[in-house]
Protein backbone atom coordinates (compact mmCIF):
# COMPACT_ATOMS: atom_id res chain seq x y z
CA UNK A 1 97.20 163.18 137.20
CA UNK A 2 97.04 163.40 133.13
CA UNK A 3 93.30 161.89 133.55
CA UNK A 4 92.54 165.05 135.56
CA UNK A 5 94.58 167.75 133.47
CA UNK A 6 92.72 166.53 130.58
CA UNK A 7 89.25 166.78 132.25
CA UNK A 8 90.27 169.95 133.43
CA UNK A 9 91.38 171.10 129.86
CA UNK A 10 88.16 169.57 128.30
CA UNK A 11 85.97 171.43 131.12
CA UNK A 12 87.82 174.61 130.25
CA UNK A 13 86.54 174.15 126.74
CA UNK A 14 83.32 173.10 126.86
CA UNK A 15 82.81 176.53 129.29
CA UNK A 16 84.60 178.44 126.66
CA UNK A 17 82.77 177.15 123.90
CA UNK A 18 79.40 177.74 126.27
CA UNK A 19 80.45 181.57 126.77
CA UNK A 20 80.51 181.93 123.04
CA UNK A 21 77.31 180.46 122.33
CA UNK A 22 75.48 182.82 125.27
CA UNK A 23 77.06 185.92 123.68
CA UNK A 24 76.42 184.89 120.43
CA UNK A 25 72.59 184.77 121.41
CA UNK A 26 71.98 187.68 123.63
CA UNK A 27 74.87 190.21 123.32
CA UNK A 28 74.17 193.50 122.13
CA UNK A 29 75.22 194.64 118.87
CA UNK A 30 78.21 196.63 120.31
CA UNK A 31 79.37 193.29 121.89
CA UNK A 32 78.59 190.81 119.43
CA UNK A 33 80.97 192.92 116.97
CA UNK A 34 83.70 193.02 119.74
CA UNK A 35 83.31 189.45 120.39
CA UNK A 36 83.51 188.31 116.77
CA UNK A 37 86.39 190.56 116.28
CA UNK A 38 88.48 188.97 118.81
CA UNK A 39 86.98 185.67 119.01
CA UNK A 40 86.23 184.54 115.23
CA UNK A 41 90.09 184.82 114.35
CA UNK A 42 91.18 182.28 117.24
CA UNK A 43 88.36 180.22 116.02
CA UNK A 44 89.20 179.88 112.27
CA UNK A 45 92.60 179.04 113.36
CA UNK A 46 91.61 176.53 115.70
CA UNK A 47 89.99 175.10 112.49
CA UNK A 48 93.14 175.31 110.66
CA UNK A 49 95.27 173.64 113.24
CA UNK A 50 92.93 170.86 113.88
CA UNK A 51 92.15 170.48 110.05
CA UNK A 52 95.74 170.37 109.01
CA UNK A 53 96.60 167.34 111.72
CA UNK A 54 93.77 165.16 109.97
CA UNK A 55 95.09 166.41 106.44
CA UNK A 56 95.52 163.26 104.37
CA UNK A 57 99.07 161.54 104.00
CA UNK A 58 100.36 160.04 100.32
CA UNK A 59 98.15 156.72 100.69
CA UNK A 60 94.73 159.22 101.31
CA UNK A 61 94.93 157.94 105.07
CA UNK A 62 94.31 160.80 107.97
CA UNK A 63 97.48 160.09 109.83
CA UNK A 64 95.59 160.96 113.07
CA UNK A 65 92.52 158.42 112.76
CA UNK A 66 94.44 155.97 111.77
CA UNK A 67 96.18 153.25 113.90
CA UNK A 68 98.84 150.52 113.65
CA UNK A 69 96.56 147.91 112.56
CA UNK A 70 93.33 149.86 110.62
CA UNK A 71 93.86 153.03 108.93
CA UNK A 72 90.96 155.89 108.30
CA UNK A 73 90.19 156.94 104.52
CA UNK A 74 90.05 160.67 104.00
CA UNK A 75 87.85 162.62 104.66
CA UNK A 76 88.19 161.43 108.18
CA UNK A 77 84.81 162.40 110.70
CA UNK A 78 86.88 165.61 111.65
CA UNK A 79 86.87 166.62 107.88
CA UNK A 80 82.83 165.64 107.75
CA UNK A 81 82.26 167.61 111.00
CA UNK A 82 83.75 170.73 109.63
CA UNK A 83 81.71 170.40 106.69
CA UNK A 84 79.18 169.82 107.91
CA UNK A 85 79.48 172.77 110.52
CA UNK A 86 81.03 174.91 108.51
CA UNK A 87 80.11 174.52 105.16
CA UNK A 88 76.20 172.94 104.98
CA UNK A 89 75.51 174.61 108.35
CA UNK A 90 77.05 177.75 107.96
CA UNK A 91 74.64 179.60 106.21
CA UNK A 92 71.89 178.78 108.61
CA UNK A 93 71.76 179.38 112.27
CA UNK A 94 71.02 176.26 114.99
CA UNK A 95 69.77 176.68 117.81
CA UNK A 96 72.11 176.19 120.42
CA UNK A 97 73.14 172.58 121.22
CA UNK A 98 73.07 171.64 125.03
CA UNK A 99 75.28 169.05 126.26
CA UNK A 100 74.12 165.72 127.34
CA UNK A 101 73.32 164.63 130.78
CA UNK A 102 76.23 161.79 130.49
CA UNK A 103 78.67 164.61 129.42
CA UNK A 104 77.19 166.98 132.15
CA UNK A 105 77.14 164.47 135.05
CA UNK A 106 81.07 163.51 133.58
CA UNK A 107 81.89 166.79 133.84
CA UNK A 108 80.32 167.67 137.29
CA UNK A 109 81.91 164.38 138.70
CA UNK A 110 85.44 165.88 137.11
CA UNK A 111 85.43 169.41 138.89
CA UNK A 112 84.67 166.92 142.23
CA UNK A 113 87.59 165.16 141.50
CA UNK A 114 89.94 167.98 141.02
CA UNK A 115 88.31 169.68 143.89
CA UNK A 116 89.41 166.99 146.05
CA UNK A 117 92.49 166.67 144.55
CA UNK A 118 93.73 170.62 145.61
């Protein structure tokens, strides 16, 4: 049951995230502003949380990279990913990423599976 919650959650997501991006590229003005007004908050703290998990501990470890037996040196690939997205690719626009057949076909294959499991 977890292994379907969490596809659920992840499909949830990935259509959220997917809304975004098609407003973001053909809303009109009037709707783009409403969007970003309500949307753009949740998003930078969404950042936050997720940034503040991977924050380094005392020994400059991420505490949420690392395991039992091999620990992760800050900055951790969450830290480089926001960077990267937020801070070298912020100033410039990218074209809008589509998702990979693997993740598609895992994600069609998911809503199956919880279809079948209601």
């Amino acid at each position: 049951m977890d292994e379907i919650l969490g596809q659920v959650l992840r499909n949830a997501v990935w259509e959220r995230l997917d809304l975004l991006t098609e407003l973001a590229t053909r809303a009109d003005a009037p709707s783009l502003l409403s969007v970003a007004r309500s949307e753009l908050p949740k998003l930078t703290d969404g950042w936050r949380a997720l940034l503040a998990a991977h924050e380094p501990d005392d020994k400059g470890n991420c505490p949420e990279c690392s395991g039992r037996w091999r620990q992760q040196k800050a900055p951790c690939s969450v830290w480089r990913a926001a960077y990267d997205h937020l801070v070298v690719g912020g100033l410039a626009p990218r074209p809008a990423r589509q998702r990979s057949a693997t993740v598609t076909g895992a994600v069609t294959r998911a809503r199956r599976a919880v279809a079948r499991a209601h």
